[in-house]
PDB file of N, CA and C in Angstrom:
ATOM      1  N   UNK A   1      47.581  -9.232 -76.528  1.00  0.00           N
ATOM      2  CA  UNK A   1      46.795  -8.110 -76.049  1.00  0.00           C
ATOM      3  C   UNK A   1      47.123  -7.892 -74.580  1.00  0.00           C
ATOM      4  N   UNK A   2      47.464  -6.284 -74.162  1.00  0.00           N
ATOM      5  CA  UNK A   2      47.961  -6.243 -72.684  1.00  0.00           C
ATOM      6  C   UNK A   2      46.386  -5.878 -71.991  1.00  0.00           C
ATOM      7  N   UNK A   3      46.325  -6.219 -70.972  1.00  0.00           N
ATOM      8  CA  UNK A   3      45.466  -5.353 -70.073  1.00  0.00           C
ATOM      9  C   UNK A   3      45.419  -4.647 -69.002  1.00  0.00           C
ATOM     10  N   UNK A   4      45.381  -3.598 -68.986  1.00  0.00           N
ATOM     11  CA  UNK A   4      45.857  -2.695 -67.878  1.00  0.00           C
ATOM     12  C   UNK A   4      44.388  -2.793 -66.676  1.00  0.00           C
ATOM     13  N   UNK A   5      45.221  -2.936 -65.565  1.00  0.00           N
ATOM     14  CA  UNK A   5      44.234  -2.939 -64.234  1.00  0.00           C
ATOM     15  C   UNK A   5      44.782  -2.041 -63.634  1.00  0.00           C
ATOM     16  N   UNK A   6      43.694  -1.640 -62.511  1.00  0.00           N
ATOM     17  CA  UNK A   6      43.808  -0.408 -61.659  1.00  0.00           C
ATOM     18  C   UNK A   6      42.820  -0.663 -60.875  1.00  0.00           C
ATOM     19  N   UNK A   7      43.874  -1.144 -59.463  1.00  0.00           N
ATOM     20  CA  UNK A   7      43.416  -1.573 -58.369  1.00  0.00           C
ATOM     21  C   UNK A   7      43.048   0.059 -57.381  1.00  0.00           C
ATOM     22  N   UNK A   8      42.067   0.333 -56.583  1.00  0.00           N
ATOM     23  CA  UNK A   8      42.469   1.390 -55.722  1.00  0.00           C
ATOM     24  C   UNK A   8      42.442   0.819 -54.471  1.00  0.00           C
ATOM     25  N   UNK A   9      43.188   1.753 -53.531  1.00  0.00           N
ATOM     26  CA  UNK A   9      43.680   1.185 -52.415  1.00  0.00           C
ATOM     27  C   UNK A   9      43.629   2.709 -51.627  1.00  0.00           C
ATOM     28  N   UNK A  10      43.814   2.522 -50.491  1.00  0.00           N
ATOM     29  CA  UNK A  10      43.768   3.603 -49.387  1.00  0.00           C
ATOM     30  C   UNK A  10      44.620   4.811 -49.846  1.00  0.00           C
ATOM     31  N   UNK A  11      45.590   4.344 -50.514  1.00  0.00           N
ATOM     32  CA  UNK A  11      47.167   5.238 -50.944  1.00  0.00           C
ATOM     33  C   UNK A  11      46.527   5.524 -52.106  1.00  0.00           C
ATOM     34  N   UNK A  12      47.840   5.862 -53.023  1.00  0.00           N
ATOM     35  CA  UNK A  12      47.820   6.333 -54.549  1.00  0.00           C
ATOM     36  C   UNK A  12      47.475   4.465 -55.283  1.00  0.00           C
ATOM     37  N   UNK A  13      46.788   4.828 -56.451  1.00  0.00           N
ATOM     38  CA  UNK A  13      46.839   3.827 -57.321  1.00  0.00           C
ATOM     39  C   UNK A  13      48.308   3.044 -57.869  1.00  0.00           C
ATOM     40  N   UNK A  14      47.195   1.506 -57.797  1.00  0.00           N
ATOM     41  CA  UNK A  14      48.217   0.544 -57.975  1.00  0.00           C
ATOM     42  C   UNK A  14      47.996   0.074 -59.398  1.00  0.00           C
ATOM     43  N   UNK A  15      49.101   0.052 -60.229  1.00  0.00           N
ATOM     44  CA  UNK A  15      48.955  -0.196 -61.201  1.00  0.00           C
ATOM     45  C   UNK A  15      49.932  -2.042 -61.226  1.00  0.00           C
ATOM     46  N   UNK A  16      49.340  -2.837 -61.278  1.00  0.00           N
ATOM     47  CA  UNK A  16      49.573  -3.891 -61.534  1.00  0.00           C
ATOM     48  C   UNK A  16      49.522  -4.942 -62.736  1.00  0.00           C
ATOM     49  N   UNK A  17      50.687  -5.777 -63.430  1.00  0.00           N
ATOM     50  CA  UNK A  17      51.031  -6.705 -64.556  1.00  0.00           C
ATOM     51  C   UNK A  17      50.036  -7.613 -64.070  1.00  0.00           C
ATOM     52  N   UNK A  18      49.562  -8.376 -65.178  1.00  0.00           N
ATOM     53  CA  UNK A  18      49.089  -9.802 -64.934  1.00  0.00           C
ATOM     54  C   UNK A  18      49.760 -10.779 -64.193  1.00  0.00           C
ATOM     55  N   UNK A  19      51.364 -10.638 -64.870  1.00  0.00           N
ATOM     56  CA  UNK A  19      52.226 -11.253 -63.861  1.00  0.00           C
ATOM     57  C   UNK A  19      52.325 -11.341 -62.486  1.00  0.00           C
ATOM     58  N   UNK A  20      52.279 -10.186 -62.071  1.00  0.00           N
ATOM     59  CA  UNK A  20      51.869  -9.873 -60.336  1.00  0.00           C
ATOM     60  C   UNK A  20      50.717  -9.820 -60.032  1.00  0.00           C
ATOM     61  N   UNK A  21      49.508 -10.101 -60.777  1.00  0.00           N
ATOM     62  CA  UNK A  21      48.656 -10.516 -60.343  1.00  0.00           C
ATOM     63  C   UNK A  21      48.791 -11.608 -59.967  1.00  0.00           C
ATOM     64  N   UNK A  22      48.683 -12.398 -60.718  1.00  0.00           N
ATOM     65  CA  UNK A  22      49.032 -14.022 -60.676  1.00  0.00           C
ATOM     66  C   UNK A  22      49.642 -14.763 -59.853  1.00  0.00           C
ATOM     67  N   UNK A  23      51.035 -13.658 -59.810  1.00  0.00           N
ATOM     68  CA  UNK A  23      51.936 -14.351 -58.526  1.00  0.00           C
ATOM     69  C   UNK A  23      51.382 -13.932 -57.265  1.00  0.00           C
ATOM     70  N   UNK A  24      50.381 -12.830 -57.129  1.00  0.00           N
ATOM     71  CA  UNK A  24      49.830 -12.284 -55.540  1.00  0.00           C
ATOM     72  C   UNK A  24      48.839 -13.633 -55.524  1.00  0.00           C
ATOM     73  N   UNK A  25      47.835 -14.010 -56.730  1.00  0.00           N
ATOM     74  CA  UNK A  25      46.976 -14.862 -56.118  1.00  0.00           C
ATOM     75  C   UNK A  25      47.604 -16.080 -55.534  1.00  0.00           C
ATOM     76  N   UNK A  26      48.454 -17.066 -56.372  1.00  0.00           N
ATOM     77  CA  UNK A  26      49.254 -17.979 -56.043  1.00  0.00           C
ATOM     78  C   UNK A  26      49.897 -17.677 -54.454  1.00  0.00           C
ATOM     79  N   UNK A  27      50.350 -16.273 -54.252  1.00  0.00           N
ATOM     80  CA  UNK A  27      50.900 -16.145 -52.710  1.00  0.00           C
ATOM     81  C   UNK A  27      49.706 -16.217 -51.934  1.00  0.00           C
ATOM     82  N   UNK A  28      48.587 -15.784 -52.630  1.00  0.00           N
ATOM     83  CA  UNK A  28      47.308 -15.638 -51.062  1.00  0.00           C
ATOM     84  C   UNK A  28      47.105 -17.354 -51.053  1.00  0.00           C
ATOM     85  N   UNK A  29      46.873 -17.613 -52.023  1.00  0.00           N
ATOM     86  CA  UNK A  29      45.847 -19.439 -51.900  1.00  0.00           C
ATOM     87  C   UNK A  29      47.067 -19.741 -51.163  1.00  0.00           C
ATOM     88  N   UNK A  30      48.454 -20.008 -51.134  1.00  0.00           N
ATOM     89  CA  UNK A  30      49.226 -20.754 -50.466  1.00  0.00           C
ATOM     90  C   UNK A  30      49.061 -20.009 -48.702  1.00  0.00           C
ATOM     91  N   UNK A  31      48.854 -18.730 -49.088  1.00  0.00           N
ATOM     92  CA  UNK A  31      48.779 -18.288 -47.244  1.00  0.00           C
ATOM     93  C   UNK A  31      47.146 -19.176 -46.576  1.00  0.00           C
ATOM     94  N   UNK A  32      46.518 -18.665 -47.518  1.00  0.00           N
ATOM     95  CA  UNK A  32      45.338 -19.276 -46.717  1.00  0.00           C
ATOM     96  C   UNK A  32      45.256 -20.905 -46.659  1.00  0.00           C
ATOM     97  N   UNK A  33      46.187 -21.536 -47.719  1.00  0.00           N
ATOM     98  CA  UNK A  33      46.151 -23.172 -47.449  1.00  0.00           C
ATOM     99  C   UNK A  33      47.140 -23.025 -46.065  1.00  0.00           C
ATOM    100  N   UNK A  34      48.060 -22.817 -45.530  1.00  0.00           N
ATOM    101  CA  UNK A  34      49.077 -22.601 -44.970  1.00  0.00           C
ATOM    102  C   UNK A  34      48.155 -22.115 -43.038  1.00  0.00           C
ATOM    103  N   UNK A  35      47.119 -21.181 -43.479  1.00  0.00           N
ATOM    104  CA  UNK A  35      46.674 -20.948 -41.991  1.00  0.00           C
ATOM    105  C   UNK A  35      45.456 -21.734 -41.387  1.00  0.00           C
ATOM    106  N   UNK A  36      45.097 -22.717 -42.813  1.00  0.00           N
ATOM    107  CA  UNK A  36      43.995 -23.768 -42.461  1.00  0.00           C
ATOM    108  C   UNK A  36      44.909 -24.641 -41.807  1.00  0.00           C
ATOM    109  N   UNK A  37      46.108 -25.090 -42.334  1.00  0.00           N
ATOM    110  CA  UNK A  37      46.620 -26.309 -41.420  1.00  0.00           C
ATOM    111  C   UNK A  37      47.138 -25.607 -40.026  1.00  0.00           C
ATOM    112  N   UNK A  38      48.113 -24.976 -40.382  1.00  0.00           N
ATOM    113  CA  UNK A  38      48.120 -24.047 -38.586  1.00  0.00           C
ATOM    114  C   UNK A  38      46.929 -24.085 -37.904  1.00  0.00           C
ATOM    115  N   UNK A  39      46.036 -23.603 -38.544  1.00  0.00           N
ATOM    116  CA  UNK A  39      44.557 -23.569 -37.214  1.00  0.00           C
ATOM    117  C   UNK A  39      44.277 -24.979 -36.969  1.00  0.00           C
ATOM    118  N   UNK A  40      44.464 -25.806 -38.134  1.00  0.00           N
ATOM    119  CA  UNK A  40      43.901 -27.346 -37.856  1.00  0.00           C
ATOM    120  C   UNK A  40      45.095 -28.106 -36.875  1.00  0.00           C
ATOM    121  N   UNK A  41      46.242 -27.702 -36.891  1.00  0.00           N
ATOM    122  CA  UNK A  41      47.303 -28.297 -36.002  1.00  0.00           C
ATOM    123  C   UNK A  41      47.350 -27.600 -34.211  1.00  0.00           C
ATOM    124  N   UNK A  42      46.790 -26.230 -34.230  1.00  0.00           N
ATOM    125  CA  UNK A  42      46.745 -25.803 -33.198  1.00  0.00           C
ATOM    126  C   UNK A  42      45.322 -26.423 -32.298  1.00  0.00           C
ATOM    127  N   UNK A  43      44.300 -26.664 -33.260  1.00  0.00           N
ATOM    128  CA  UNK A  43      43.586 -27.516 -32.669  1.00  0.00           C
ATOM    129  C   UNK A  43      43.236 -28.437 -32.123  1.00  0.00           C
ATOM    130  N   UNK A  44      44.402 -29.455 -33.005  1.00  0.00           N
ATOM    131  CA  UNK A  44      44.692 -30.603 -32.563  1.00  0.00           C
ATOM    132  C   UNK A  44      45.037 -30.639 -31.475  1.00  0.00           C
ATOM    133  N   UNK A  45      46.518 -29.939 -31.435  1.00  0.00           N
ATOM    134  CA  UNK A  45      47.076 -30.164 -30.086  1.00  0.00           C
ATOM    135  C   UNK A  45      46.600 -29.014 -28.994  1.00  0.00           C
ATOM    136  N   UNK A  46      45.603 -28.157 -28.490  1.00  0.00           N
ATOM    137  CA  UNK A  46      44.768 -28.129 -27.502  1.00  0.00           C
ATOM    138  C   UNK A  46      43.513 -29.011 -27.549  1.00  0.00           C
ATOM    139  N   UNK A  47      43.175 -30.321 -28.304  1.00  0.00           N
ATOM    140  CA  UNK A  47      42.363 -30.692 -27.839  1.00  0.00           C
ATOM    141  C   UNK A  47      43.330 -32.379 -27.541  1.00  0.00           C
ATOM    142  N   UNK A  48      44.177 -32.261 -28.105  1.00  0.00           N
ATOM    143  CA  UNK A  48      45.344 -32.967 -27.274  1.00  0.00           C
ATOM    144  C   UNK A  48      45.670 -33.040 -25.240  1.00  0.00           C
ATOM    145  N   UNK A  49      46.081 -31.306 -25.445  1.00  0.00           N
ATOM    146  CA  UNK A  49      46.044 -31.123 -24.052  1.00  0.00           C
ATOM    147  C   UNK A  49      45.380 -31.077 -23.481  1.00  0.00           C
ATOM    148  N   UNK A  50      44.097 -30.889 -23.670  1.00  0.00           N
ATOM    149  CA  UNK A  50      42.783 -30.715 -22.996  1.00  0.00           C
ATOM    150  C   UNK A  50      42.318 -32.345 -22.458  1.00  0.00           C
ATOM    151  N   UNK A  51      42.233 -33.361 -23.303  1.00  0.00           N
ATOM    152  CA  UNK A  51      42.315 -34.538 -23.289  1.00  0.00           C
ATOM    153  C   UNK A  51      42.935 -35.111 -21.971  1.00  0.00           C
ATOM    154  N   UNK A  52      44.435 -34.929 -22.216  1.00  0.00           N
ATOM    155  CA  UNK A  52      45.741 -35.507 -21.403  1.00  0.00           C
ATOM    156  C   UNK A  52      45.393 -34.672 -19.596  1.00  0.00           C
ATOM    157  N   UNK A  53      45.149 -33.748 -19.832  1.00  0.00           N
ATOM    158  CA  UNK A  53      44.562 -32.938 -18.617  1.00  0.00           C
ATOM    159  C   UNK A  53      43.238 -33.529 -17.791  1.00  0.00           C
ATOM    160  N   UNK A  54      42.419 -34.064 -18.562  1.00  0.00           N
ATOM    161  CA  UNK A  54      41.101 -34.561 -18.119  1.00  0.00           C
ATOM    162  C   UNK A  54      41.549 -36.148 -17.776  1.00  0.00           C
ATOM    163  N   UNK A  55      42.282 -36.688 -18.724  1.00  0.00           N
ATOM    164  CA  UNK A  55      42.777 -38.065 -18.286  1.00  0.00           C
ATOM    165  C   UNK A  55      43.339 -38.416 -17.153  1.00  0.00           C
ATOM    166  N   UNK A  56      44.600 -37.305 -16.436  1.00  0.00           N
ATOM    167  CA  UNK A  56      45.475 -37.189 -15.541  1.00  0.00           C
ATOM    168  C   UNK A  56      44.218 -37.367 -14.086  1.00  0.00           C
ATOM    169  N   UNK A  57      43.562 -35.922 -14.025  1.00  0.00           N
ATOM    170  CA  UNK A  57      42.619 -35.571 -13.252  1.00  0.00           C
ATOM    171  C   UNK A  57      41.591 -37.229 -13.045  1.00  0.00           C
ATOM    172  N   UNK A  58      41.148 -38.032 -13.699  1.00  0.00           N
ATOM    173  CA  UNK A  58      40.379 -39.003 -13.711  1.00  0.00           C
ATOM    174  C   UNK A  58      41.417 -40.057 -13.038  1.00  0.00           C
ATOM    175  N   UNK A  59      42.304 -40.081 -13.655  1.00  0.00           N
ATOM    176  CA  UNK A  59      43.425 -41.202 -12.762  1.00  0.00           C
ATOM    177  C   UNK A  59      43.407 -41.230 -11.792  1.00  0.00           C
ATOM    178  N   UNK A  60      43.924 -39.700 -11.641  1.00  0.00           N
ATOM    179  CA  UNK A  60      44.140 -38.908  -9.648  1.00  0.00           C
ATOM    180  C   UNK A  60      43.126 -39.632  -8.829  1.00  0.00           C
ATOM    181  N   UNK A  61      41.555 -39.041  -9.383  1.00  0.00           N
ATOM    182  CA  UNK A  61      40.578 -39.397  -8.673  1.00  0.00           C
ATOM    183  C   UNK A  61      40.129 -41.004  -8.463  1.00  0.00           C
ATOM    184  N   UNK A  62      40.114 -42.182  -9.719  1.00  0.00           N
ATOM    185  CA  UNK A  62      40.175 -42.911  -9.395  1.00  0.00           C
ATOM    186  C   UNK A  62      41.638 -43.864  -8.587  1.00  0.00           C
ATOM    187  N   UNK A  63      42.195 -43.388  -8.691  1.00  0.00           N
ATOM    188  CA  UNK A  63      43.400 -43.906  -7.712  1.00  0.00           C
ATOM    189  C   UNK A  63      43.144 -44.122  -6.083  1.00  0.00           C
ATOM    190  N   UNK A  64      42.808 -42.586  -6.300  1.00  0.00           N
ATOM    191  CA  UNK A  64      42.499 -41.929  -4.431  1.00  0.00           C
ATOM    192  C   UNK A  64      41.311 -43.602  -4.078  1.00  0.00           C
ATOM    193  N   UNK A  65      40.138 -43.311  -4.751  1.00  0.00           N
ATOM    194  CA  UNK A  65      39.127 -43.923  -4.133  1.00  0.00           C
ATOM    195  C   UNK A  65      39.504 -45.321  -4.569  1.00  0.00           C
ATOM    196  N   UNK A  66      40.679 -45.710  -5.487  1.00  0.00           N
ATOM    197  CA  UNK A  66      40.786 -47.518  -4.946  1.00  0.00           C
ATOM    198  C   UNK A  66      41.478 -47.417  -3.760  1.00  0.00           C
ATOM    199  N   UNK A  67      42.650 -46.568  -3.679  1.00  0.00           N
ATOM    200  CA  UNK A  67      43.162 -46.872  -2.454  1.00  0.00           C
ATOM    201  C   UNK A  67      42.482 -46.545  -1.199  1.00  0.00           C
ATOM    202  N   UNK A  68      42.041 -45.741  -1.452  1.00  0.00           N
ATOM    203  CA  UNK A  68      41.148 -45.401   0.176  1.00  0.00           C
ATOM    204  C   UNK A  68      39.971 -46.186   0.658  1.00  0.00           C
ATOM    205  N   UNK A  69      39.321 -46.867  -0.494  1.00  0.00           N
ATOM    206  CA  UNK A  69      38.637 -48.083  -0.295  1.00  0.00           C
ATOM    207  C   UNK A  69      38.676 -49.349  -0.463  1.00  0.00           C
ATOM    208  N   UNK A  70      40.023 -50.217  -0.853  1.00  0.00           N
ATOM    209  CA  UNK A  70      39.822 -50.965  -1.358  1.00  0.00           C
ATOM    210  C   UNK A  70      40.493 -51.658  -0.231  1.00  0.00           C
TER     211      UNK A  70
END
């Protein structure tokens, strides 16, 4: 048994196979698995740099005041 769908869209109607359905969903779940790890890797590494930045700055400062007092 076929089933005909009819998506509307801004343009003229889309007439779409199950087949290309199927393969669009399979393409979205892989985009959206795909921009969870990007966002989760871009996160990482600004809270990477953010880290390494605050670490540097704490060194600086304790450095200054062993040497200047010790």
């Amino acid at each position: 048994m076929y089933l005909h769908v009819t998506i509307k869209t801004k343009g003229p109607n889309m007439n779409l196979s199950p087949r290309t359905r199927i393969l669009l969903l399979i393409v979205g779940i892989f985009w959206i698995t795909l921009d969870q790890e990007t966002y989760s890797l871009v996160a990482d590494l600004g809270t990477e740099f953010i880290t390494n930045i605050i670490n540097k700055f704490w060194t600086e400062i304790l450095t200054t005041i062993l040497f200047r007092y010790a």
